[in-house]
C-alpha atoms as a PDB file:
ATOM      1  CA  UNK A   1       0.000   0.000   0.000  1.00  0.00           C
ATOM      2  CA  UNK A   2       1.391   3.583  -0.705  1.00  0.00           C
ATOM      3  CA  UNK A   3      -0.242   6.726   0.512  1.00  0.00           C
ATOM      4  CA  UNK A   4      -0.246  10.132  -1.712  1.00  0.00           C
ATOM      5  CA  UNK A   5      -0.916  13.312  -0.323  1.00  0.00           C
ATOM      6  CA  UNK A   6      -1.316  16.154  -2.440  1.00  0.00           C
ATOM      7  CA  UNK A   7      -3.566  19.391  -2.038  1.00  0.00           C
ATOM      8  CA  UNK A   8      -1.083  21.635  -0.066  1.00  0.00           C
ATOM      9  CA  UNK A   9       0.405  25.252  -0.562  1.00  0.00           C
ATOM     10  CA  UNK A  10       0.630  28.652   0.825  1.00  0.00           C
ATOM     11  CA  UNK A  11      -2.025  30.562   1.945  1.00  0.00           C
ATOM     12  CA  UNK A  12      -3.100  33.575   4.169  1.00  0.00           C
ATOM     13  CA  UNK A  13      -4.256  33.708   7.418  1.00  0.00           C
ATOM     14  CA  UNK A  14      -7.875  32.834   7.721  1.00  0.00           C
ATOM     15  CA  UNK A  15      -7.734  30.728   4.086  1.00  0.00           C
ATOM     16  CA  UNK A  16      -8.735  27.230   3.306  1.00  0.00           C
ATOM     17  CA  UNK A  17      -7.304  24.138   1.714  1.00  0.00           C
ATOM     18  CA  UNK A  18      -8.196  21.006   1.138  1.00  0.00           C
ATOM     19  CA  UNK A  19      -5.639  18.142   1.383  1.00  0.00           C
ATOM     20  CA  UNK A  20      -6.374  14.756  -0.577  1.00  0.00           C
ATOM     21  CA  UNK A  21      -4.806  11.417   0.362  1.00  0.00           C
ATOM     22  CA  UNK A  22      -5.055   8.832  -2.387  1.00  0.00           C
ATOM     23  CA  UNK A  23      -4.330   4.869  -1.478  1.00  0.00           C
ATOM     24  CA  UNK A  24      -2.939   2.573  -4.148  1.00  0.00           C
ATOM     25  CA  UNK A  25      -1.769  -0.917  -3.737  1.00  0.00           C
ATOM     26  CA  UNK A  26      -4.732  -1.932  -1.556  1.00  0.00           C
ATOM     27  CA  UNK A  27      -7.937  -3.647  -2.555  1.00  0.00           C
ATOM     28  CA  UNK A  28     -11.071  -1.632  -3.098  1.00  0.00           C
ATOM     29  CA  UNK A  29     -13.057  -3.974  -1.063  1.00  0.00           C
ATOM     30  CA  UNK A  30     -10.902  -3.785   1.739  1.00  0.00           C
ATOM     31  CA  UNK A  31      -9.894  -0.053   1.927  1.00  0.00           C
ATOM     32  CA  UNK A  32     -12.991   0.481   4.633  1.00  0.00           C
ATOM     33  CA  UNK A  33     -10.710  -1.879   6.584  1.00  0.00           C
ATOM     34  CA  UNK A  34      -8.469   1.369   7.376  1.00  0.00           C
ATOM     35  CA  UNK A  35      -8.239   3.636   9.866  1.00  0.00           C
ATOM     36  CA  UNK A  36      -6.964   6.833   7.965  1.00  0.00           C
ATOM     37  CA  UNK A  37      -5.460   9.709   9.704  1.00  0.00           C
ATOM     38  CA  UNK A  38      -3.902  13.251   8.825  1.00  0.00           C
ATOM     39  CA  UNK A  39      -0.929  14.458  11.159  1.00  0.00           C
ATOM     40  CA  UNK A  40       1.273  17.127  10.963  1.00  0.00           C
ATOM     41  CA  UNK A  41       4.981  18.219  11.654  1.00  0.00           C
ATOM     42  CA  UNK A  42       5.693  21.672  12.481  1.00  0.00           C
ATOM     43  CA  UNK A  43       9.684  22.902  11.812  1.00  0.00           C
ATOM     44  CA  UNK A  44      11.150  22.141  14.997  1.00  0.00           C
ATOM     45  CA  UNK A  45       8.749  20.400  16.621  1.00  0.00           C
ATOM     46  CA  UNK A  46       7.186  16.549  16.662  1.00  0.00           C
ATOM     47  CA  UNK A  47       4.997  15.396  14.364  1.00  0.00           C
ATOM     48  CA  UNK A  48       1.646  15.656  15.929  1.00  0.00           C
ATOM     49  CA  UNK A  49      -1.727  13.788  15.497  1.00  0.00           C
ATOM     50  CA  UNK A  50      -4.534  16.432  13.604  1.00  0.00           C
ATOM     51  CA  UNK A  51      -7.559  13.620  12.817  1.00  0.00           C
ATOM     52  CA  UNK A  52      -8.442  10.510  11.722  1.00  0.00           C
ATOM     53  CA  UNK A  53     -11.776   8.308  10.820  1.00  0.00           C
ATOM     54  CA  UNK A  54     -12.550   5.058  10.342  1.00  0.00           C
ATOM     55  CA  UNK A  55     -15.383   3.377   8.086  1.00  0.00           C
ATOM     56  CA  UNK A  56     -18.089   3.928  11.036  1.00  0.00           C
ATOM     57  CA  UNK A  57     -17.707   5.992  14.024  1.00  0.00           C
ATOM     58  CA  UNK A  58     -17.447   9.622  13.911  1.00  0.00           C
ATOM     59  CA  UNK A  59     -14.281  11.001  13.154  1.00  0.00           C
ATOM     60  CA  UNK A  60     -11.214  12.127  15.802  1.00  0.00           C
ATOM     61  CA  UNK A  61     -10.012  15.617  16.388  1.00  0.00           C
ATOM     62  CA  UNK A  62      -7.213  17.130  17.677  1.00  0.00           C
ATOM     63  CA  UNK A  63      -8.478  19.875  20.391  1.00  0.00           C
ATOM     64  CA  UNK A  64      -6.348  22.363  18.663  1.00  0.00           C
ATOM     65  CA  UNK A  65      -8.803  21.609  15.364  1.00  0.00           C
ATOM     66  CA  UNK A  66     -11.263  23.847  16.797  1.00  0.00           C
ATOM     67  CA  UNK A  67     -13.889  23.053  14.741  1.00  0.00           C
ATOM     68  CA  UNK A  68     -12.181  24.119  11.410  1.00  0.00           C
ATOM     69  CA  UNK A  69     -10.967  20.860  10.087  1.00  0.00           C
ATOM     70  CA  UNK A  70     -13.114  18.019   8.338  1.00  0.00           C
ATOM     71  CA  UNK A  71     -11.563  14.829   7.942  1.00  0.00           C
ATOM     72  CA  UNK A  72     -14.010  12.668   5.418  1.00  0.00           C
ATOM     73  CA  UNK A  73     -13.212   9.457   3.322  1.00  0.00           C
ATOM     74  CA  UNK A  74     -14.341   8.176  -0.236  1.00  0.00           C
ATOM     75  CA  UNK A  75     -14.074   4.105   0.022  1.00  0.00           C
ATOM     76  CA  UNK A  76     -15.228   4.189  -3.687  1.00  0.00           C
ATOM     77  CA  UNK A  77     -11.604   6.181  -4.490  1.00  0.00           C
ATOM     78  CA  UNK A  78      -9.569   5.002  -1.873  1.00  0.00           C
ATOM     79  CA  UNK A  79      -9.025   8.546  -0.613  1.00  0.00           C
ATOM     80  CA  UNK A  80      -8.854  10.636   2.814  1.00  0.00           C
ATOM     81  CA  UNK A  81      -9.522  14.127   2.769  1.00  0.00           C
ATOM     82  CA  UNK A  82      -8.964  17.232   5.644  1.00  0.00           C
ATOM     83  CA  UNK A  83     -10.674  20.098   4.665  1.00  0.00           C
ATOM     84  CA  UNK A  84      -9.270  23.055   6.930  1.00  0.00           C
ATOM     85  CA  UNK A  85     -10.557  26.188   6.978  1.00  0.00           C
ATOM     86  CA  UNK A  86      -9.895  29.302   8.805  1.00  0.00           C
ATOM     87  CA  UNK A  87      -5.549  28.700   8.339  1.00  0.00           C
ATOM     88  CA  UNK A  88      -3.595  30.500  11.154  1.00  0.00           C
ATOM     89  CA  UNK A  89       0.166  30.457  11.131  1.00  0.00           C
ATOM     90  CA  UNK A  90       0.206  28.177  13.472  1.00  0.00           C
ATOM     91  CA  UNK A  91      -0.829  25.502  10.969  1.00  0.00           C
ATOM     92  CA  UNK A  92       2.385  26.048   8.960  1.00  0.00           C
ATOM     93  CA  UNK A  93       3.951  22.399   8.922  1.00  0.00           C
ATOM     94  CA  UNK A  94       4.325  19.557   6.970  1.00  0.00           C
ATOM     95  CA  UNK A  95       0.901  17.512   6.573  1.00  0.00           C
ATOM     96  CA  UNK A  96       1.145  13.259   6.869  1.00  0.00           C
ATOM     97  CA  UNK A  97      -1.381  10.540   5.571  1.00  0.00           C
ATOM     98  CA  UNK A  98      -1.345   7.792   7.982  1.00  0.00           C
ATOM     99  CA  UNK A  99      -3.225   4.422   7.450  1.00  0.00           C
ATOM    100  CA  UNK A 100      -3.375   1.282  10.153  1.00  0.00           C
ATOM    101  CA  UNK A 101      -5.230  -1.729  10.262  1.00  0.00           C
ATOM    102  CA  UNK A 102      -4.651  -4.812  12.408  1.00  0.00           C
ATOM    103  CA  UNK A 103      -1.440  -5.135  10.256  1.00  0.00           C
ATOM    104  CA  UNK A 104       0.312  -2.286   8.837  1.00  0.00           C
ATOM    105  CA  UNK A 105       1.170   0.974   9.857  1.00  0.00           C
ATOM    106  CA  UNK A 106       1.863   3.204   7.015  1.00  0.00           C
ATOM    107  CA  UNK A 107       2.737   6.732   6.239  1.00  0.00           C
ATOM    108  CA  UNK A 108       2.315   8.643   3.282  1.00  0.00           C
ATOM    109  CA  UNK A 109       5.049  11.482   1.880  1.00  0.00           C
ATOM    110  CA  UNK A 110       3.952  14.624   3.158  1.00  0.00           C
ATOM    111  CA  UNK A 111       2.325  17.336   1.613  1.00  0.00           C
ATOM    112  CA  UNK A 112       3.682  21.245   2.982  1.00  0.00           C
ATOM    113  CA  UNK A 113       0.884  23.947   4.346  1.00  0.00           C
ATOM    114  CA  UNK A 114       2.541  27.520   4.484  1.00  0.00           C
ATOM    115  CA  UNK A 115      -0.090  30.027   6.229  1.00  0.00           C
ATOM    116  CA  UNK A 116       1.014  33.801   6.129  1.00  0.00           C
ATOM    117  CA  UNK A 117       0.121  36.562   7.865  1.00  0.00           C
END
C-alpha cells in the first residue's frame, strides 16, 4: 500500500485548503478496513496527530482543530480528505497521511501547508 498526499500550498491567514490522500496498492473492497489519519509536523517540533476516521464511528479531532478541520473518506476512491478552513500560522507544517489496520502501519510522503500573515 502507498499513501499520496497532495492538495497543499501557501495561503493567508484565515484561508482554506483542502488536502487529498489517495491509497494505491490496496484492494477496493478492503480499503474500509483502514483507519486513515492526517498528522502534521511543524519545523522544529514533533509530528503531531490532527484527525483521523474510520469506516463507522465519527471522526477524531485534535483539540487544537477547533472546529475548522473536516476529515471525510471516499471508500469508492480510496481517498482521505482534511478540509481546513480558517488557516492561522500556526498551521504552517508539513501535513502526513497515515493508514493502520490490524497489520500495517503506514505513512504517506507529506504534503507542505505555508499560512502567512
Amino acid at each position: 500500500v502507498q499513501l499520496q498526499a497532495s492538495g497543499g500550498g501557501s495561503v493567508q491567514v484565515g484561508g482554506s485548503l483542502r488536502l487529498s490522500c489517495a491509497a494505491s496498492g490496496v484492494i477496493l473492497s478492503v480499503f474500509w478496513q483502514y483507519n486513515m489519519g492526517w498528522y502534521r509536523q511543524a519545523p522544529g517540533k514533533e509530528r503531531e496527530f490532527v484527525a483521523d476516521i474510520t469506516d463507522s464511528g465519527p471522526p477524531n479531532y485534535a483539540d487544537f482543530v477547533k472546529g475548522r478541520f473536516t476529515i471525510t473518506r471516499d471508500n469508492a476512491r480510496k481517498r482521505v480528505y482534511l478540509q481546513m478552513n480558517g488557516l492561522e500560522p500556526e498551521d504552517t507544517a508539513v501535513y502526513y497521511c497515515r493508514s493502520t489496520s490490524t497489520s500495517s502501519n503506514l505513512w504517506g510522503q507529506g504534503t507542505e501547508v505555508t499560512v502567512s500573515s
